[in-house]
C-alpha atoms as a PDB file:
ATOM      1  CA  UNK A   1      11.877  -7.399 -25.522  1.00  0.00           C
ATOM      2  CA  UNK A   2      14.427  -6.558 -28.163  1.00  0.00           C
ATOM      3  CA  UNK A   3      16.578  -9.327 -29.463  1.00  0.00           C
ATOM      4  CA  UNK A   4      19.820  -9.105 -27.473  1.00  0.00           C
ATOM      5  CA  UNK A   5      17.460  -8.966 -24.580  1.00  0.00           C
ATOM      6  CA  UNK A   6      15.834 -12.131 -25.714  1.00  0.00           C
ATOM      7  CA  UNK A   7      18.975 -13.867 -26.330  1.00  0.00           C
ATOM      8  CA  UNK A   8      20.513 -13.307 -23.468  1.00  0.00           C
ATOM      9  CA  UNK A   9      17.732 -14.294 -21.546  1.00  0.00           C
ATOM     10  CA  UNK A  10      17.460 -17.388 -23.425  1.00  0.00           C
ATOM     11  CA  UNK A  11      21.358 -18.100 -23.006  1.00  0.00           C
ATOM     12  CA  UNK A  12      21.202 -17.276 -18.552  1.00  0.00           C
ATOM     13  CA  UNK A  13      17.881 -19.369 -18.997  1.00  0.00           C
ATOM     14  CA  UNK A  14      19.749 -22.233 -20.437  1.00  0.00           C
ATOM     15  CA  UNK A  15      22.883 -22.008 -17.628  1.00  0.00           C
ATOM     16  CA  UNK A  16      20.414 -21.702 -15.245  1.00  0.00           C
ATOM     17  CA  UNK A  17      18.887 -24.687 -16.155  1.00  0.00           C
ATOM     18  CA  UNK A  18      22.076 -26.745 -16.339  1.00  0.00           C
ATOM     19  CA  UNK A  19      23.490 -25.614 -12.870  1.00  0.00           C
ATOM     20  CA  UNK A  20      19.856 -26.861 -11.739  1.00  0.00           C
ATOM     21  CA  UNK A  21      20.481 -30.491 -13.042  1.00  0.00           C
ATOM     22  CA  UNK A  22      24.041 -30.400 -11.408  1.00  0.00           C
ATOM     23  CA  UNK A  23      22.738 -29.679  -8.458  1.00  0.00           C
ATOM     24  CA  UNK A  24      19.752 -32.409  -8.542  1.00  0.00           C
ATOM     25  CA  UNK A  25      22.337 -34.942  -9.556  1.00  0.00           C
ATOM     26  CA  UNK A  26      23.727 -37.074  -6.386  1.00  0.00           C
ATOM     27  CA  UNK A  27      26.704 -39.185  -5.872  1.00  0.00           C
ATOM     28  CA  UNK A  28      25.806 -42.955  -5.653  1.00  0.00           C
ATOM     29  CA  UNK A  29      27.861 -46.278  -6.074  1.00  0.00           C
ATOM     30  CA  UNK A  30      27.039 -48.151  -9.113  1.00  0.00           C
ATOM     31  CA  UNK A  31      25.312 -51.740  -8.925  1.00  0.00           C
ATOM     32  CA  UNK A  32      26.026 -52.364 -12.211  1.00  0.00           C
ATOM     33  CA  UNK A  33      29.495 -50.802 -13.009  1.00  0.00           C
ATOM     34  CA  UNK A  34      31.754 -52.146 -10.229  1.00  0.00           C
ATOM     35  CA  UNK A  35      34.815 -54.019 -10.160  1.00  0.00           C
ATOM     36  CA  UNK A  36      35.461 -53.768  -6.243  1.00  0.00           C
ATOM     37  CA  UNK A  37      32.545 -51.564  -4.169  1.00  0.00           C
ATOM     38  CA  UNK A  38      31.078 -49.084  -7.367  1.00  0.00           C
ATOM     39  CA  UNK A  39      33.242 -46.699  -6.442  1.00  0.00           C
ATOM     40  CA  UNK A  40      34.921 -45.108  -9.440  1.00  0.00           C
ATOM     41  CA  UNK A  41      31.618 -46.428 -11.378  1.00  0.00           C
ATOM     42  CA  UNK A  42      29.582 -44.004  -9.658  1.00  0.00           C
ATOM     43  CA  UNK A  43      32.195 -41.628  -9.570  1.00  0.00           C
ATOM     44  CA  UNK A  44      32.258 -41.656 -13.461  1.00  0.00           C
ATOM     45  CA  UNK A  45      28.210 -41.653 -14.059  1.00  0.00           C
ATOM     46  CA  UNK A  46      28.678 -38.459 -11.674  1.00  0.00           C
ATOM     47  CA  UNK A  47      30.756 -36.598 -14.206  1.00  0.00           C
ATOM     48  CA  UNK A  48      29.613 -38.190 -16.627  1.00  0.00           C
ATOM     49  CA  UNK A  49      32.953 -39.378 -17.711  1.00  0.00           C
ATOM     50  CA  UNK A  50      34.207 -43.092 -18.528  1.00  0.00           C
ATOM     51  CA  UNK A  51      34.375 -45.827 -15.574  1.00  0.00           C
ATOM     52  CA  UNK A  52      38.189 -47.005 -17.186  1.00  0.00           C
ATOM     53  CA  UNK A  53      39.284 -43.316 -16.534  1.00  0.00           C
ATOM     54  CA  UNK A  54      38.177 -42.810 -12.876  1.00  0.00           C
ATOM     55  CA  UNK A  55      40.016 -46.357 -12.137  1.00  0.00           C
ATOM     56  CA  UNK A  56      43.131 -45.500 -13.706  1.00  0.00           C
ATOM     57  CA  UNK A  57      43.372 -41.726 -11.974  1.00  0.00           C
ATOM     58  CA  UNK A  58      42.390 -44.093  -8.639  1.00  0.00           C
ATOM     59  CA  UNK A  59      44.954 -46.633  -9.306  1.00  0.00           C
ATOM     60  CA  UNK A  60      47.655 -43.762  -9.865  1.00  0.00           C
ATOM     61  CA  UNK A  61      47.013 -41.699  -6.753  1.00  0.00           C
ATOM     62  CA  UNK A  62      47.172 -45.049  -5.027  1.00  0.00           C
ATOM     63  CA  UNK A  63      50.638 -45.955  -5.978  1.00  0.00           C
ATOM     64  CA  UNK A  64      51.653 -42.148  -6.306  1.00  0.00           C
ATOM     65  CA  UNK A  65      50.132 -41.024  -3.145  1.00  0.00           C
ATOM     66  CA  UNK A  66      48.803 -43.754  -1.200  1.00  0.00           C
ATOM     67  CA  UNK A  67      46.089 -41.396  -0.165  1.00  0.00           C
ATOM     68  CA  UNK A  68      43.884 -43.374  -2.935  1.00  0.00           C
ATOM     69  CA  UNK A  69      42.949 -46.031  -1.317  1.00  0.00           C
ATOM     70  CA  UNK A  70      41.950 -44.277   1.943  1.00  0.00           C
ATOM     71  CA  UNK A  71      39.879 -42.365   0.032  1.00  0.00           C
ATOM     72  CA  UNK A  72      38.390 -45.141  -1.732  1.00  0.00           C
ATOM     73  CA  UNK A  73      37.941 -47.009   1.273  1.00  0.00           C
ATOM     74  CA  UNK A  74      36.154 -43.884   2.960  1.00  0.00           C
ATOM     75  CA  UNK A  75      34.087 -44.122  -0.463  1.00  0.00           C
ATOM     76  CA  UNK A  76      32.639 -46.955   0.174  1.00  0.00           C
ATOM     77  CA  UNK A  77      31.778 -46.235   3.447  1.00  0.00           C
ATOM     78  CA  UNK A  78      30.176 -42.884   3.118  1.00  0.00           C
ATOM     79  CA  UNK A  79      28.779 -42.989  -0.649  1.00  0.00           C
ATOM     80  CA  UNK A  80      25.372 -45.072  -0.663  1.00  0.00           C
ATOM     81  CA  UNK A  81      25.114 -47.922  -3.114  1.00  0.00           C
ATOM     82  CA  UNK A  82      22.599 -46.956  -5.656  1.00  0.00           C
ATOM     83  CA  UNK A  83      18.460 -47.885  -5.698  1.00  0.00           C
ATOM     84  CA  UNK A  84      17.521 -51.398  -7.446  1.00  0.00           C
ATOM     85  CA  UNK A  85      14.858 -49.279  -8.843  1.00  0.00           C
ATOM     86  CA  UNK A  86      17.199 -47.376 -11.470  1.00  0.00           C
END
């Protein structure tokens, strides 16, 4: 295998493996991070963002939309509340 072979093998093996741990990842509620049901706590360790950001997009599609808290409240309904054993 010439080099521009190998590398772009190495680079699709590399997205390849990253779309894989996307798709293993699943959406859970936080037990630790929560200020009402783990919502947006979960929602963050999902993107891997931080918690305060999720709440404050949340808190301004509440008051913009009002669809927020339907959503949140669906949420919290659908989204199971993460393991003990994490």
């Amino acid at each position: 295998m010439d080099t521009g072979h190998a590398l772009a093998y190495n680079c699709c093996q590399h997205w390849l493996g990253a779309w894989e741990d996307t798709m293993a990842k699943k959406l859970y509620r936080s037990r630790t991070d929560r200020k009402i049901w783990g919502v947006c706590g979960g929602l963050a360790k999902y993107f891997g963002i931080d918690p305060t950001t999720v709440r404050v997009i949340a808190i301004v599609s509440i008051f913009v939309t009002g669809l927020g808290i339907i959503a949140y409240i669906v949420m919290a309904i659908v989204v199971p509340l993460e393991s003990s054993e994490v």
